[in-house]
Protein backbone atom coordinates (compact mmCIF):
# COMPACT_ATOMS: atom_id res chain seq x y z
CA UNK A 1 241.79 236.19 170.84
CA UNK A 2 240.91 233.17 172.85
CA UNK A 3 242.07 229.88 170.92
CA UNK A 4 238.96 227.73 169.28
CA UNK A 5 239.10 223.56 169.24
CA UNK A 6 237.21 221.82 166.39
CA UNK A 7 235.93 219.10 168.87
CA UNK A 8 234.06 221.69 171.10
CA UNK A 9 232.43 224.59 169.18
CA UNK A 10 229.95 225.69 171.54
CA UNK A 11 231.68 227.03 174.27
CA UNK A 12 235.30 227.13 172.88
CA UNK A 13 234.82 229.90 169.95
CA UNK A 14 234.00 232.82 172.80
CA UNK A 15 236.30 235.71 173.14
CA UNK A 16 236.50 236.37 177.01
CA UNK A 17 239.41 239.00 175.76
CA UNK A 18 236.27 241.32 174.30
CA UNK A 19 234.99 241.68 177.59
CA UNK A 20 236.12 242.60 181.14
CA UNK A 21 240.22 243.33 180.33
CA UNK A 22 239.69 245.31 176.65
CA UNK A 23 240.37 248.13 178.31
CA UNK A 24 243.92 247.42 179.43
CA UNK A 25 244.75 245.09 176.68
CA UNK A 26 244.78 242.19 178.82
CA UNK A 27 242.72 238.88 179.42
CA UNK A 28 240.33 238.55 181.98
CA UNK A 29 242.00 237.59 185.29
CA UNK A 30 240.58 235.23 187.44
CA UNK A 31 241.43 234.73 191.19
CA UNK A 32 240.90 231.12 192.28
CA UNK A 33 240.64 230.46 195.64
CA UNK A 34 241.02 226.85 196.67
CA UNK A 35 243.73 225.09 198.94
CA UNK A 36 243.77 222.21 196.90
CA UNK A 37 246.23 221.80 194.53
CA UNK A 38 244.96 219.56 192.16
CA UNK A 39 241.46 221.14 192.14
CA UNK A 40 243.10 224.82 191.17
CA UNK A 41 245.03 223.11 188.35
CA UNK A 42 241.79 221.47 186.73
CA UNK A 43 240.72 225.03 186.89
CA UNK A 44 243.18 226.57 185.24
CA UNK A 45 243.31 223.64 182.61
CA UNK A 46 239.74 224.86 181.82
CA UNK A 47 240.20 228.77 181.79
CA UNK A 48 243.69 228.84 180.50
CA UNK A 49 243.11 227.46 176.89
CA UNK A 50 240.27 229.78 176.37
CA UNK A 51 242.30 233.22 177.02
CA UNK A 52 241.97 233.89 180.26
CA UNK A 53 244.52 234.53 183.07
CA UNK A 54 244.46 233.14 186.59
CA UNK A 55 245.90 234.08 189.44
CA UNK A 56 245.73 231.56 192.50
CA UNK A 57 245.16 232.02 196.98
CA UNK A 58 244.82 229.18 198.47
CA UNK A 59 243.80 230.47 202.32
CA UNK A 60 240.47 232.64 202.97
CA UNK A 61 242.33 235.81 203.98
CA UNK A 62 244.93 235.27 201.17
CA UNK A 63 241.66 235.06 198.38
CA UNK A 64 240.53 238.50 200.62
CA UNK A 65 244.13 240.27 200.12
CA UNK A 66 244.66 239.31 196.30
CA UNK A 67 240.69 240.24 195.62
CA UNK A 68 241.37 243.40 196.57
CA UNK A 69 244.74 244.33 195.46
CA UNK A 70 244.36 242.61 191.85
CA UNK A 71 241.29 243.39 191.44
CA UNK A 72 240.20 240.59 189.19
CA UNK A 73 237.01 240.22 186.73
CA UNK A 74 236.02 237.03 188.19
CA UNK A 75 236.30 235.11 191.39
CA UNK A 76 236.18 231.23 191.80
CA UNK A 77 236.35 230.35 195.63
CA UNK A 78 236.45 226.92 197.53
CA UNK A 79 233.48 226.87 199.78
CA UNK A 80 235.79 224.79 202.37
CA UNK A 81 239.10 227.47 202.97
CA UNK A 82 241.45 225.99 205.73
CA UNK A 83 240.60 229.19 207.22
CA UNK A 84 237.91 231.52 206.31
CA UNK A 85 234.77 229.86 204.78
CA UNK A 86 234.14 230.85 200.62
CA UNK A 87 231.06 232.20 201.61
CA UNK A 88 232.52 234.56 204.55
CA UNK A 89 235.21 235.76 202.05
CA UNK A 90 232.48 236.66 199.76
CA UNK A 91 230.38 238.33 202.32
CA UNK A 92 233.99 240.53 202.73
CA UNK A 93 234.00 241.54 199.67
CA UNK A 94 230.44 242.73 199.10
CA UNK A 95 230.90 244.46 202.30
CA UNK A 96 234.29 246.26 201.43
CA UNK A 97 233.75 249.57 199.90
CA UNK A 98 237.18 248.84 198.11
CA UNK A 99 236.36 245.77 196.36
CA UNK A 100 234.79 246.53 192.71
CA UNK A 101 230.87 245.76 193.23
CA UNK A 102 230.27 243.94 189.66
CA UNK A 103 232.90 241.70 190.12
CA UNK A 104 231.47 238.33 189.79
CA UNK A 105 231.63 235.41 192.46
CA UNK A 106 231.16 231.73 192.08
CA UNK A 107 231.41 229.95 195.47
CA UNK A 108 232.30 225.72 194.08
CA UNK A 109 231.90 222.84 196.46
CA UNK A 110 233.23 219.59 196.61
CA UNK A 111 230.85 218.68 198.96
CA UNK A 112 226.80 218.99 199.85
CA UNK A 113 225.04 221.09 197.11
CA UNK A 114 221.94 221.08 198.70
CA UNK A 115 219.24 224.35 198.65
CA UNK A 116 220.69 225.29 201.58
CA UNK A 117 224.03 225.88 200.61
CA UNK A 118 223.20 227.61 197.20
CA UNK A 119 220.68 230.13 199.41
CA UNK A 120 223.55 230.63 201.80
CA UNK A 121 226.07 231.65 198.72
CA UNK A 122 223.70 233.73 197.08
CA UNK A 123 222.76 235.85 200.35
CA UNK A 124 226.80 236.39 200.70
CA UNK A 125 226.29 238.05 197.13
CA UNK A 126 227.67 234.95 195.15
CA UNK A 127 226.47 234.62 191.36
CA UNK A 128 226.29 231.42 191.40
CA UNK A 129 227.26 228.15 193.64
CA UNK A 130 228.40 225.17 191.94
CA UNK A 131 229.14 221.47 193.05
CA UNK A 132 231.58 218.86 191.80
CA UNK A 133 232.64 217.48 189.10
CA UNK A 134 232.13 220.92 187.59
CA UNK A 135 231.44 220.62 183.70
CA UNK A 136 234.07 222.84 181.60
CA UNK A 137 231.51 223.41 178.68
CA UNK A 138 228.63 224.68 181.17
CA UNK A 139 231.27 226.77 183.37
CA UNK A 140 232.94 228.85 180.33
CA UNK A 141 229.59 230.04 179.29
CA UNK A 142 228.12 230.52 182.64
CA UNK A 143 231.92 232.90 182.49
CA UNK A 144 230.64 234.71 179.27
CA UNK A 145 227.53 235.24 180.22
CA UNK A 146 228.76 236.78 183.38
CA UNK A 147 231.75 238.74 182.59
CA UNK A 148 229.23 240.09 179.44
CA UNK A 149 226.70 241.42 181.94
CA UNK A 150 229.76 242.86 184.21
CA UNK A 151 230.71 244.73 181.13
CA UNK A 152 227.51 246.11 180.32
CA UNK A 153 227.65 247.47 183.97
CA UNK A 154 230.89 248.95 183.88
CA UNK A 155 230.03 251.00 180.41
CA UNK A 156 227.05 252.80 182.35
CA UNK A 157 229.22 253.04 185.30
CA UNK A 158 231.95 255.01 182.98
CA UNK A 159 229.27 257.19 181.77
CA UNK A 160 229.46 258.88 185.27
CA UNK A 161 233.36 258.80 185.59
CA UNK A 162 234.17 261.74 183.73
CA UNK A 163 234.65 265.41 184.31
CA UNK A 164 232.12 267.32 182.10
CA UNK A 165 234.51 270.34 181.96
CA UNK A 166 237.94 268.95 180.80
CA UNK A 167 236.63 265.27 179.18
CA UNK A 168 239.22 263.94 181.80
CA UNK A 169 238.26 261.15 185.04
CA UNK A 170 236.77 262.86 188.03
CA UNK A 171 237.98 261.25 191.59
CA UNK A 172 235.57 258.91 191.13
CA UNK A 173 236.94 257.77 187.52
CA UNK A 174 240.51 258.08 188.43
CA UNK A 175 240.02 255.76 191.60
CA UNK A 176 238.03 253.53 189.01
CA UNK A 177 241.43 253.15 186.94
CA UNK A 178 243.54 253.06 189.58
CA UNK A 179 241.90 249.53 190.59
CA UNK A 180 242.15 248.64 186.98
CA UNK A 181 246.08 249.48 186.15
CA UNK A 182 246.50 248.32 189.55
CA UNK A 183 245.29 245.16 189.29
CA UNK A 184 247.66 244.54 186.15
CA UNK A 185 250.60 246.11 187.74
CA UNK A 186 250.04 243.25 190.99
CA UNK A 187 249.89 240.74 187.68
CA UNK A 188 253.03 241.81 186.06
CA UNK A 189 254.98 242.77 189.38
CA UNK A 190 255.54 246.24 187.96
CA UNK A 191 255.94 249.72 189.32
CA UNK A 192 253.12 252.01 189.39
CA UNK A 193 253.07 255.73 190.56
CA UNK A 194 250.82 258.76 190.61
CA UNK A 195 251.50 262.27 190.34
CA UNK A 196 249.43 265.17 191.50
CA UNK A 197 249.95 268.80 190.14
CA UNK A 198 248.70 272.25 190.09
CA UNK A 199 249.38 274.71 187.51
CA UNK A 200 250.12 278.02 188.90
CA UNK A 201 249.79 281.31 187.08
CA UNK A 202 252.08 283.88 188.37
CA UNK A 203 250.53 287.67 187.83
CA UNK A 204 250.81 290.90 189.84
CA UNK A 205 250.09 290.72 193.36
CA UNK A 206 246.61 291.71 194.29
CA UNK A 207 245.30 291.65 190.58
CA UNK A 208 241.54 291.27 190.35
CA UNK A 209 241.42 288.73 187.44
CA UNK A 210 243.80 286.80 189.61
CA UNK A 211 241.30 283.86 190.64
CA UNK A 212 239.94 283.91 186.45
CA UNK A 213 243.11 283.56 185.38
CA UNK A 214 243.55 280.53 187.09
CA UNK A 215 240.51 279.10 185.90
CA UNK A 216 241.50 279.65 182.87
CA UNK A 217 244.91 278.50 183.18
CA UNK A 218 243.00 275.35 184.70
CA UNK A 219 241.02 274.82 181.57
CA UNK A 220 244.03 274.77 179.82
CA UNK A 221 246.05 272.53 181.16
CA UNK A 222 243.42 269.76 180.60
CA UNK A 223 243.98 270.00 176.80
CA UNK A 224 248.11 269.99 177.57
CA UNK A 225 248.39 267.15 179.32
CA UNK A 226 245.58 264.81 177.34
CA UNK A 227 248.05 265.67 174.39
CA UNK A 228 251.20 265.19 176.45
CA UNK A 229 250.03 262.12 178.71
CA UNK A 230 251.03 258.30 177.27
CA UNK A 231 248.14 256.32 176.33
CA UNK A 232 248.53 254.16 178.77
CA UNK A 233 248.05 256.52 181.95
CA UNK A 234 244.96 257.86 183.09
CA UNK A 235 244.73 261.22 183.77
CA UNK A 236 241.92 263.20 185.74
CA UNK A 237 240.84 266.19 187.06
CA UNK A 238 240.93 265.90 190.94
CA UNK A 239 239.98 269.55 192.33
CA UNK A 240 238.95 272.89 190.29
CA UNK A 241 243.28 273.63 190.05
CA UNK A 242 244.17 270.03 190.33
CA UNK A 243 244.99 267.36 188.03
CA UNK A 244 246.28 264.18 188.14
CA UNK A 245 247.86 260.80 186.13
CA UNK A 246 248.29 257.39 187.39
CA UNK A 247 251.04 256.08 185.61
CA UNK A 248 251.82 252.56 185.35
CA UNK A 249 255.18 250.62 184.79
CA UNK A 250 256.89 253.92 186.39
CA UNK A 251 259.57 254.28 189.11
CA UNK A 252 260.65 257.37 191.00
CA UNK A 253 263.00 258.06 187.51
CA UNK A 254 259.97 257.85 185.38
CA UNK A 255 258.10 259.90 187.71
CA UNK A 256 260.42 263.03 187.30
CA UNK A 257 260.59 261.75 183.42
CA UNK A 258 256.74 262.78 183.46
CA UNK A 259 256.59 265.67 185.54
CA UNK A 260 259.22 267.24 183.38
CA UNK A 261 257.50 266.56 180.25
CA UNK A 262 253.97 267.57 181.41
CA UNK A 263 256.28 270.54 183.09
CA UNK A 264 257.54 271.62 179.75
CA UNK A 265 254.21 271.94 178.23
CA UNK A 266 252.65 273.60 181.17
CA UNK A 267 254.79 276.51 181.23
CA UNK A 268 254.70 277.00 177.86
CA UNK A 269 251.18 277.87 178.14
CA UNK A 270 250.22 281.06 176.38
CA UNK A 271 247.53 283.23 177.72
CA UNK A 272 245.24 285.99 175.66
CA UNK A 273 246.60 288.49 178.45
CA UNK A 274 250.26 290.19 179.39
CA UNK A 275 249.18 290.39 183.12
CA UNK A 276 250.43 286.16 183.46
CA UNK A 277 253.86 286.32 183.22
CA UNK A 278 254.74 282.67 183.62
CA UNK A 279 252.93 279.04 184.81
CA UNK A 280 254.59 277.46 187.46
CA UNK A 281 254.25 274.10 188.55
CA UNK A 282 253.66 271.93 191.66
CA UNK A 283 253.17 268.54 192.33
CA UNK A 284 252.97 265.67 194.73
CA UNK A 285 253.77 262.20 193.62
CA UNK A 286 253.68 258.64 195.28
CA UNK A 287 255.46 255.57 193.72
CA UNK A 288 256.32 251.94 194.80
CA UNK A 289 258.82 250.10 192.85
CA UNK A 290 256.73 246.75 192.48
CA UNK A 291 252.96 247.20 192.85
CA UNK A 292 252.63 243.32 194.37
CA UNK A 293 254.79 243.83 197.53
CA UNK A 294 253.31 247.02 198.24
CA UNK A 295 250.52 245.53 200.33
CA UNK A 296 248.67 248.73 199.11
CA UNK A 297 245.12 249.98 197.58
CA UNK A 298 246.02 251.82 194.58
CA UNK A 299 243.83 254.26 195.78
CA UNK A 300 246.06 255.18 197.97
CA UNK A 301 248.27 256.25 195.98
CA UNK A 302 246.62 258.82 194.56
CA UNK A 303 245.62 260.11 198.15
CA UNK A 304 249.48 260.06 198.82
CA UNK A 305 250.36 262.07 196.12
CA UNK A 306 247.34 264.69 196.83
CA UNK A 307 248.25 264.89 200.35
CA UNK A 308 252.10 265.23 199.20
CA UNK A 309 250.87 268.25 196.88
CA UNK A 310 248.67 270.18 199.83
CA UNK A 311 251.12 270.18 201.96
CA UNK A 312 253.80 271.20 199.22
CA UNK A 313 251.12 274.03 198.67
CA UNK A 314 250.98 275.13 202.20
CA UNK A 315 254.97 275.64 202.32
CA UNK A 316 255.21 277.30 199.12
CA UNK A 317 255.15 281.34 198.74
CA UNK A 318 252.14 282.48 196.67
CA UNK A 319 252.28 283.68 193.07
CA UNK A 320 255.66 282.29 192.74
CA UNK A 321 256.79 280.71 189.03
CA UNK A 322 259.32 277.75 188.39
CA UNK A 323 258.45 274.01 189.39
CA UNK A 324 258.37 272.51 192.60
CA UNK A 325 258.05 268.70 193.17
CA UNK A 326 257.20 266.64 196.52
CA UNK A 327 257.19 263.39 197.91
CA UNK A 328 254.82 261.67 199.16
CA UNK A 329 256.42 261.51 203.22
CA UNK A 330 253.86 259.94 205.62
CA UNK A 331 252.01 261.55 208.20
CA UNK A 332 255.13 262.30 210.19
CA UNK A 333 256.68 264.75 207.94
């Protein structure tokens, strides 16, 4: 809970934790963008003290890179960059299909505030366009406001994230949480992995229930791993024999932790029918040891593991039990 001071009640008893970061546990992180040193810190000396956490750029293209790999719930940008302008790195992020659409930008200025300006920032898709001094009272609940109406958003958004079938994330939901546990794994400097797997149900060759009893193997496993998956991963349902968990704080160690575990409970599935003799396994995983060197969309790395699982798919004999795991290999391999 953000921390309350008995000289300012207004704006100092809000709870920006209840908002954008409740559902990783976490405070709201927001980038600033501003080359000047002494600027950023007055900033932070506002945000900090009321709960929220702030990560700093201090070029254009560095505000562009840490937008879209942290993914933050709020964005603060110098109109002036010693590079790109504030208002041309929030026309790139409106633009980029990667970069979270309800993410809030305020474009500051320490100089002109005219009409002019404020048009110009609000055509680039800013919220709002402030001048200097700013006032820390008017700015934290111009923050609330905003980061209550991105929330709002983001619950209707969620609404659509789910596969009806299994109650897991679709693609579009697991790509959703991807940006989300990897924006806090770029925070923390942790690793962050995903695994892709597909149950396979091993019966005679040729058998005509062959393709139901992989749907129902399918429908299974969704109940397996929600009960076998930490709380902290998000797991989803990424094809009609395809399922998948982003995992974070997990190396290549944890990875083979997980897909032994989820493994285990897999092929101990039992089916109403003698014809399935066992559930194999196979999966495709990607993993990068610390998310904020990776230089990487966490999307991507749940299209790694996918494409690490269709090819380990293509190579593998048909109706064949045990477990067979894959690496992620680039395009080479």
């Amino acid at each position: 809970m953000a921390k309350t001071s008995e000289a300012s009640p207004g704006p100092k008893t809000l709870q920006p934790e209840a908002n954008a970061g409740a559902k990783t546990g976490r405070p709201p992180l927001v980038l600033i963008g501003n080359d000047q040193e002494w600027s950023s810190r007055s900033l932070e000396s506002i945000l900090a003290p009321e709960g929220y956490a702030v990560l700093r750029a201090y070029t254009g293209r560095q505000t562009l890179e840490r937008a879209r790999t942290a993914q933050p719930d709020l964005i603060i940008i110098e109109a002036q960059l010693p590079d790109i302008s504030g208002v041309e790195v929030c026309r790139a992020l409106r633009d980029d299909p990667r970069f979270c659409a309800t993410i809030p930008i305020i474009i500051t200025t320490a100089g002109p505030s005219g009409r002019a300006q404020r048009l110009e920032a609000h055509r680039a898709g800013a919220w709002e366009f402030l001048g200097q001094p700013l006032d820390g009272d008017s700015l934290l609940l111009k923050l609330h406001t905003f980061l209550q109406a991105k929330k709002a958003v983001d619950v209707c958004q969620d609404q659509s994230l789910l596969d009806h079938e299994t109650g897991l994330y679709n693609m579009r939901g697991l790509a959703h949480r991807a940006r989300e546990i990897g924006s806090e794994a770029y925070r923390r400097r942790h690793p962050l992995a995903c695994v892709v797997f597909s149950p396979q149900p091993v019966c005679p060759e040729g058998h005509p229930e062959a393709e139901e009893y992989a749907k129902l193997v399918a429908e299974v496993t969704g109940d397996v791993i929600r009960r076998s998956g930490r709380t902290s991963d998000a797991i989803g349902r990424v094809g009609p024999g395809e399922f998948a968990v982003i995992a974070p704080a997990t190396d290549i160690d944890g990875v083979l932790r997980l897909v032994d575990r989820l493994g285990n409970a897999i092929e101990s599935i039992h089916l109403p029918t003698e014809d399935v003799t066992e559930v194999g396994l196979r999966a495709g995983y990607s993993a990068v040891p610390d998310f904020s060197t990776a230089a990487l969309d966490p999307v991507e790395l749940l299209l790694r593991a996918t494409t690490a699982l269709r090819r380990l798919l293509a190579e593998a004999e048909l109706n064949q039990g045990g477990r067979l795991v894959r690496a992620f290999e680039g395009p080479e391999h």
